[in-house]
PDB file of N, CA and C in Angstrom:
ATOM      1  N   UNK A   1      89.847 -61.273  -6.532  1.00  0.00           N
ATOM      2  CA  UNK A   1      90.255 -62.660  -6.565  1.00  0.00           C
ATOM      3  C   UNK A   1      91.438 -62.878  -7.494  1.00  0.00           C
ATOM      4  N   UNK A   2      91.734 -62.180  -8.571  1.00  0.00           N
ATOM      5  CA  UNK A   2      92.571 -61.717  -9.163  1.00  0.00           C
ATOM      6  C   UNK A   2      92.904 -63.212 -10.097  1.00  0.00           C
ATOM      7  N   UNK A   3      91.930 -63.315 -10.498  1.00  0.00           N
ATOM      8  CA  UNK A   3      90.930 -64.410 -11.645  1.00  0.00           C
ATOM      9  C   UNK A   3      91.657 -65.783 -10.951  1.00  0.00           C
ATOM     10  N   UNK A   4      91.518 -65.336  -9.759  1.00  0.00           N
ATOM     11  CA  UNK A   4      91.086 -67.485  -9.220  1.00  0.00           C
ATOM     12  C   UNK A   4      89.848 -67.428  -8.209  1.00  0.00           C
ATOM     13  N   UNK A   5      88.912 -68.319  -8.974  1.00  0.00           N
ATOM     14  CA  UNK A   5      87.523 -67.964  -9.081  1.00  0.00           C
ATOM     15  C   UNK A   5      87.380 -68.824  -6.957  1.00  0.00           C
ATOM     16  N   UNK A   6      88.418 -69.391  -6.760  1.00  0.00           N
ATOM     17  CA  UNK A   6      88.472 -70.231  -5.164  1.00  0.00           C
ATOM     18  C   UNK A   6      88.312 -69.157  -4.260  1.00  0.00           C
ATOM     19  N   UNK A   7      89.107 -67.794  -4.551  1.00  0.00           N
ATOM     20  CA  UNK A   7      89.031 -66.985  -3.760  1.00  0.00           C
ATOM     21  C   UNK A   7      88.009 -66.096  -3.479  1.00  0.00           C
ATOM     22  N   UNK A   8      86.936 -66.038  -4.186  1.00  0.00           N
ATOM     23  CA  UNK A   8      85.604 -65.686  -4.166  1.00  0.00           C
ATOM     24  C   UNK A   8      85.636 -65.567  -2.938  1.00  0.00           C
ATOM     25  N   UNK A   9      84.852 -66.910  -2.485  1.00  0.00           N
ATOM     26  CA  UNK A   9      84.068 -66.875  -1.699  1.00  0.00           C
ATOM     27  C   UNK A   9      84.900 -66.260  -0.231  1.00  0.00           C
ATOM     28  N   UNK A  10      86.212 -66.791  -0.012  1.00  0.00           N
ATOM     29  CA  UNK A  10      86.956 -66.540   0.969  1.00  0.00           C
ATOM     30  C   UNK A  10      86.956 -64.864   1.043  1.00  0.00           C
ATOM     31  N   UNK A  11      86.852 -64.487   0.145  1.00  0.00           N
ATOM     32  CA  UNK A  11      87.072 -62.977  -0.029  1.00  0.00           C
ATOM     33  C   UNK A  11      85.707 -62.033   0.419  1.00  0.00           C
ATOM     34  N   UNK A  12      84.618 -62.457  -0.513  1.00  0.00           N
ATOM     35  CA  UNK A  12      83.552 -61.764   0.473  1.00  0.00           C
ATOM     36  C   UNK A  12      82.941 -62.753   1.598  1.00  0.00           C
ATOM     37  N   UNK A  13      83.315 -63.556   1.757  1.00  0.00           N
ATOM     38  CA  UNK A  13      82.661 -63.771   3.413  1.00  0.00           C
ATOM     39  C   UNK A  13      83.891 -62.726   4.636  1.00  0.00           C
ATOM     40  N   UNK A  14      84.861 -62.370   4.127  1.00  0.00           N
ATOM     41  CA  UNK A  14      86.117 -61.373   4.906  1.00  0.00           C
ATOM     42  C   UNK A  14      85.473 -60.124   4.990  1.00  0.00           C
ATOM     43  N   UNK A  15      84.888 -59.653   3.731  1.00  0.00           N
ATOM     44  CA  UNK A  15      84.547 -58.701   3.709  1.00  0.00           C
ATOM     45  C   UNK A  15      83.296 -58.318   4.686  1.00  0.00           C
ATOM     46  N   UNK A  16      81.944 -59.361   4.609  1.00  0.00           N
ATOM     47  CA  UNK A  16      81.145 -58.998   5.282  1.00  0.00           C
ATOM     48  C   UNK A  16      81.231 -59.289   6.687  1.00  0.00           C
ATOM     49  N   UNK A  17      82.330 -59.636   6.982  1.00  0.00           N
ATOM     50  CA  UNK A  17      82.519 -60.306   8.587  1.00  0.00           C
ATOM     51  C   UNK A  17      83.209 -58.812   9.111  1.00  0.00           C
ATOM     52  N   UNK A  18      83.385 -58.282   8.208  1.00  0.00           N
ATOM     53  CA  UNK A  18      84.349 -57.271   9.015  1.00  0.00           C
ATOM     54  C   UNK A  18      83.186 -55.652   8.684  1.00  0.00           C
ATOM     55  N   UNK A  19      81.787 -55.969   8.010  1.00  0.00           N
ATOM     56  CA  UNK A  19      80.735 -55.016   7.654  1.00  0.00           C
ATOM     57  C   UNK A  19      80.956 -54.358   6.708  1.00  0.00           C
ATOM     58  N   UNK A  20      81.172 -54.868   5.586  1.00  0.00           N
ATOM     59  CA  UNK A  20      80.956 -54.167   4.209  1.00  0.00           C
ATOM     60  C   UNK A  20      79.740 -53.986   4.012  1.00  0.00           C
ATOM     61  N   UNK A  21      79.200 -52.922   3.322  1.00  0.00           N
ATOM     62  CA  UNK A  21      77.731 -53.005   2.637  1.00  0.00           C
ATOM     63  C   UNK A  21      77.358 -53.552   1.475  1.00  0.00           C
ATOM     64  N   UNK A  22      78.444 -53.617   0.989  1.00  0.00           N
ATOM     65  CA  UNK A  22      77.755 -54.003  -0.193  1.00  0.00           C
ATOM     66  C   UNK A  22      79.109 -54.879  -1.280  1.00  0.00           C
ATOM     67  N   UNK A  23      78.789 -55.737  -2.095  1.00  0.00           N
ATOM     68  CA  UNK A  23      79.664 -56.237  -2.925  1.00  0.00           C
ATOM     69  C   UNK A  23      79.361 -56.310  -4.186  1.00  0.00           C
ATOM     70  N   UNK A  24      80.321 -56.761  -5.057  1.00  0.00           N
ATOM     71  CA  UNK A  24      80.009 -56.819  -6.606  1.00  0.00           C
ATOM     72  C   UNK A  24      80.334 -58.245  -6.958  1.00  0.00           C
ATOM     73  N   UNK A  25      79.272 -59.193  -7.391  1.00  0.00           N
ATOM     74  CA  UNK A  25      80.156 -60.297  -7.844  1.00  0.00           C
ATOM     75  C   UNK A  25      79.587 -60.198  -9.373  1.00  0.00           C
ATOM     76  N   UNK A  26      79.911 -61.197 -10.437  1.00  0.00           N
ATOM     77  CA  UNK A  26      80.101 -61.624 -11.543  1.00  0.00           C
ATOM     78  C   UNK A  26      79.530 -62.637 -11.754  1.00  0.00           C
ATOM     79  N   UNK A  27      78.262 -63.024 -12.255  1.00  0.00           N
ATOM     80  CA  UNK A  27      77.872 -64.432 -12.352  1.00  0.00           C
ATOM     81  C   UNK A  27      77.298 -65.122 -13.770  1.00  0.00           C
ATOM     82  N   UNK A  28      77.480 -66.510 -13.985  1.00  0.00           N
ATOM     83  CA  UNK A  28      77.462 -66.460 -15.477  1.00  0.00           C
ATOM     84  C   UNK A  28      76.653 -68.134 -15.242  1.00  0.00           C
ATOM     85  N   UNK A  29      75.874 -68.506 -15.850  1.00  0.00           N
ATOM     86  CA  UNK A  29      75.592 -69.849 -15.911  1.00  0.00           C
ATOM     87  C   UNK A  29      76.922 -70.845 -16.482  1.00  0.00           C
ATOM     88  N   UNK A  30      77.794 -70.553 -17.356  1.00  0.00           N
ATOM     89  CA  UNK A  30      79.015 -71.030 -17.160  1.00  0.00           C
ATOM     90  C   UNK A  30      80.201 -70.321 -17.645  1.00  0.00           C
ATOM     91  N   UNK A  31      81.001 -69.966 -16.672  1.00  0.00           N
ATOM     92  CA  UNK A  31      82.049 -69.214 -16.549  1.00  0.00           C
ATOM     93  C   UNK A  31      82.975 -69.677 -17.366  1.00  0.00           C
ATOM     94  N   UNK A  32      83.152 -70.675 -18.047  1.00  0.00           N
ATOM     95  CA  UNK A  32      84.085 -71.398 -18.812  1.00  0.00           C
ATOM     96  C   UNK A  32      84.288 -70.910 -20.060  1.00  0.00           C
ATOM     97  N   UNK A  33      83.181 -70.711 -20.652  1.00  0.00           N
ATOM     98  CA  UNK A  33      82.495 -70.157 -21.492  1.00  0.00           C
ATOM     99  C   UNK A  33      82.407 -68.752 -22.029  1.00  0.00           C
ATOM    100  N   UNK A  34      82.118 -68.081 -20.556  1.00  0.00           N
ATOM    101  CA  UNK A  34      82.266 -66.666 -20.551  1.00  0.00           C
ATOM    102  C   UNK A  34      83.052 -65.975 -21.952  1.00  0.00           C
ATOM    103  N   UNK A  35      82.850 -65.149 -22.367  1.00  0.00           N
ATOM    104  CA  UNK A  35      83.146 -64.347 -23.175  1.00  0.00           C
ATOM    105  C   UNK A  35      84.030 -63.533 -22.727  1.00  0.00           C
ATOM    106  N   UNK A  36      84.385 -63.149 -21.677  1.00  0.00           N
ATOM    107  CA  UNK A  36      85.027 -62.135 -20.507  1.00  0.00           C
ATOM    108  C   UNK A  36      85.302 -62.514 -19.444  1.00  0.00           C
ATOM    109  N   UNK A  37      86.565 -62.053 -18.254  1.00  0.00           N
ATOM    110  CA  UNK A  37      85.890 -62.354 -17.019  1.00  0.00           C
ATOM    111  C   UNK A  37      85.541 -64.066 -16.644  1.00  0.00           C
ATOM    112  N   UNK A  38      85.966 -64.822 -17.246  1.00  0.00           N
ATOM    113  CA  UNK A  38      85.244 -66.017 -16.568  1.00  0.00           C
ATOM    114  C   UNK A  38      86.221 -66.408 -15.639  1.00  0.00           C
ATOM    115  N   UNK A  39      87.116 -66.216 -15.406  1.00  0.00           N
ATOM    116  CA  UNK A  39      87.706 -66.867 -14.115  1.00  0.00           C
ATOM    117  C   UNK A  39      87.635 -66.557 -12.723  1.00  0.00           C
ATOM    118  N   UNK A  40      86.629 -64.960 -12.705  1.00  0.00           N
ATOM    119  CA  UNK A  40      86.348 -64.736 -12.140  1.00  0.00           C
ATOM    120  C   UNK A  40      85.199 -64.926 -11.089  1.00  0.00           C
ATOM    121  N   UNK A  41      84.039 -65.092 -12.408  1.00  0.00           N
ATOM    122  CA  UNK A  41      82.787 -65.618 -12.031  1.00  0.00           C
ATOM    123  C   UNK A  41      82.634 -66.668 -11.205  1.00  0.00           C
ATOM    124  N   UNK A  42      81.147 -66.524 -10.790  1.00  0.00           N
ATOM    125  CA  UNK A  42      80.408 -67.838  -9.474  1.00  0.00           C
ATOM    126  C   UNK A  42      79.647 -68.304 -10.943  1.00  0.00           C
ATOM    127  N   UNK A  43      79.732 -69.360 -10.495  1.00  0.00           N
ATOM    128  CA  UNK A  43      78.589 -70.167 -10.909  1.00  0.00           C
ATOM    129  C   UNK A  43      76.907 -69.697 -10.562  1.00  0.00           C
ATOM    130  N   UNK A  44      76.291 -69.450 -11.936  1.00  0.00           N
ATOM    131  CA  UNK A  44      75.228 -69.185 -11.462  1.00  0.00           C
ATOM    132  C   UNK A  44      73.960 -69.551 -10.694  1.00  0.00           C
ATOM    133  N   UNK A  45      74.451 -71.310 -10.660  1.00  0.00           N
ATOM    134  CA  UNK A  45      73.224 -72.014 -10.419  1.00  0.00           C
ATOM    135  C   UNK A  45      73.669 -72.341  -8.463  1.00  0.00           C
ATOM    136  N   UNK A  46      75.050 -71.874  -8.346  1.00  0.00           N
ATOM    137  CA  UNK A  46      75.551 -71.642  -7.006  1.00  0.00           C
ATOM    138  C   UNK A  46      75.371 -70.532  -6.221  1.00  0.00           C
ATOM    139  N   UNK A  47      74.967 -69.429  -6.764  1.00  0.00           N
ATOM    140  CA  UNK A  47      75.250 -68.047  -6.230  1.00  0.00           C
ATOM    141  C   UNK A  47      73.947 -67.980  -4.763  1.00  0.00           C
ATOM    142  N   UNK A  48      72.770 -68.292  -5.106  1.00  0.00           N
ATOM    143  CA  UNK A  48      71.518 -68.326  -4.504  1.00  0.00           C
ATOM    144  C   UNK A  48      71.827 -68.452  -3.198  1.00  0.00           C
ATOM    145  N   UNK A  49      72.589 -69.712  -2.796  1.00  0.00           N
ATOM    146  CA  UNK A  49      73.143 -70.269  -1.355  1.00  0.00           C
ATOM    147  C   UNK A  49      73.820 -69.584  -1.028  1.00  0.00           C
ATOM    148  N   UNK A  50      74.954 -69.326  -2.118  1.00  0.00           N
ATOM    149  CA  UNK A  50      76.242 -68.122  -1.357  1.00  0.00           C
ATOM    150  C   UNK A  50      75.630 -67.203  -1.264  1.00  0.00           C
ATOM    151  N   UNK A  51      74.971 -66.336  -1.570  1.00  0.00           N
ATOM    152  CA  UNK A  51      74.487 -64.919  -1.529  1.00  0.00           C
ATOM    153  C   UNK A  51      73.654 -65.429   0.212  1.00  0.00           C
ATOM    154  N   UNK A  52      72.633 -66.629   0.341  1.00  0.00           N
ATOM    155  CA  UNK A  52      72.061 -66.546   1.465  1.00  0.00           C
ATOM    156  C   UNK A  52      72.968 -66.684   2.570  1.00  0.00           C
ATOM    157  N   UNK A  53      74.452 -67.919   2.507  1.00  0.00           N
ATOM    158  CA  UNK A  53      75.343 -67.733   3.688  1.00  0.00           C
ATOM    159  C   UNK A  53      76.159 -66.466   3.506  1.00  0.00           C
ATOM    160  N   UNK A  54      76.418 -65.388   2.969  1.00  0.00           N
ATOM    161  CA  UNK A  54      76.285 -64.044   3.204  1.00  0.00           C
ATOM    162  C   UNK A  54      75.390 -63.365   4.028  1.00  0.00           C
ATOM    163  N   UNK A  55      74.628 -63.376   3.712  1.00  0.00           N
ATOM    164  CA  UNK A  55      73.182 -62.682   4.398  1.00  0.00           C
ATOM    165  C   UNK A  55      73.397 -63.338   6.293  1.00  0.00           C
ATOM    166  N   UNK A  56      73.518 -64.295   6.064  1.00  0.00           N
ATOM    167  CA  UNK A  56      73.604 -65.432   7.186  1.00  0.00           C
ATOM    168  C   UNK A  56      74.763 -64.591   8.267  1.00  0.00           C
ATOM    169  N   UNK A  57      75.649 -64.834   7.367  1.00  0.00           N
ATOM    170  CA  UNK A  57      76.737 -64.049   8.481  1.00  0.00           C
ATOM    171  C   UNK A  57      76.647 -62.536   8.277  1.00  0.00           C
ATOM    172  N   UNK A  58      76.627 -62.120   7.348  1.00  0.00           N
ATOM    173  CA  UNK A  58      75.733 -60.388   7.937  1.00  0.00           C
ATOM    174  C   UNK A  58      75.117 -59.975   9.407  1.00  0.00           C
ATOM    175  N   UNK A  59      73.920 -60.985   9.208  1.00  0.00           N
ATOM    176  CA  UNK A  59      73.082 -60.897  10.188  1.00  0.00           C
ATOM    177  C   UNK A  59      73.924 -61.396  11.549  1.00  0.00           C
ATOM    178  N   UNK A  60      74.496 -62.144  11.624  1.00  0.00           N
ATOM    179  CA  UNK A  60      74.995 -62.843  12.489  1.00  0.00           C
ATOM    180  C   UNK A  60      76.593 -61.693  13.297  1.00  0.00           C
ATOM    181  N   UNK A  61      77.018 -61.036  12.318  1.00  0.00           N
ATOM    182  CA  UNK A  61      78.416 -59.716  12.474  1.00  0.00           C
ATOM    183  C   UNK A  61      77.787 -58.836  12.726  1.00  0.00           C
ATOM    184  N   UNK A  62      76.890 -58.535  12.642  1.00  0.00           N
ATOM    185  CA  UNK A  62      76.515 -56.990  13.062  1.00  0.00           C
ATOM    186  C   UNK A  62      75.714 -56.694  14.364  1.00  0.00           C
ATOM    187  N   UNK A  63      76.196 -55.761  15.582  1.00  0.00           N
ATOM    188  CA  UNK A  63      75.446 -55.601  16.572  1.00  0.00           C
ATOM    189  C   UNK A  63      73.879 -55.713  16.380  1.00  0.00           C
ATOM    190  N   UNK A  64      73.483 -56.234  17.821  1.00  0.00           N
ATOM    191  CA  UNK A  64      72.216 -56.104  18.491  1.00  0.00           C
ATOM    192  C   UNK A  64      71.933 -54.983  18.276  1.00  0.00           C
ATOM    193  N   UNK A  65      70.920 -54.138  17.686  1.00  0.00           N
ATOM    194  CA  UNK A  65      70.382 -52.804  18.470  1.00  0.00           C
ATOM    195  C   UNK A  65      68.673 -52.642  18.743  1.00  0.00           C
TER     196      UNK A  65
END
């Protein structure tokens, strides 16, 4: 995202649409704050949903078998 925290999400929903296995995110109850890294971070009390519309379109990109 290359610390603009907008591009998150745009970035791994690309990724899993196209079948990544796996990702790394960064999450902090507030990124502002962060000690490190915060511009990077999700919000922690956000991640739950994003992580499930991940899962969502996972399931949804990857063949029938």
């Amino acid at each position: 995202s290359g610390g603009e925290r907008e591009f998150v999400a745009h970035l791994a929903r690309a990724a899993v649409a196209v079948g990544c296995d796996a990702l790394f995110f960064e999450v902090h109850d507030e990124p502002e704050k962060a000690l490190c890294d915060g511009p990077n971070q999700l919000r922690l009390a956000e991640f739950p949903a994003f992580l499930d519309s991940l899962i969502r379109l996972d399931r949804a990109a990857r063949p029938v078998s």
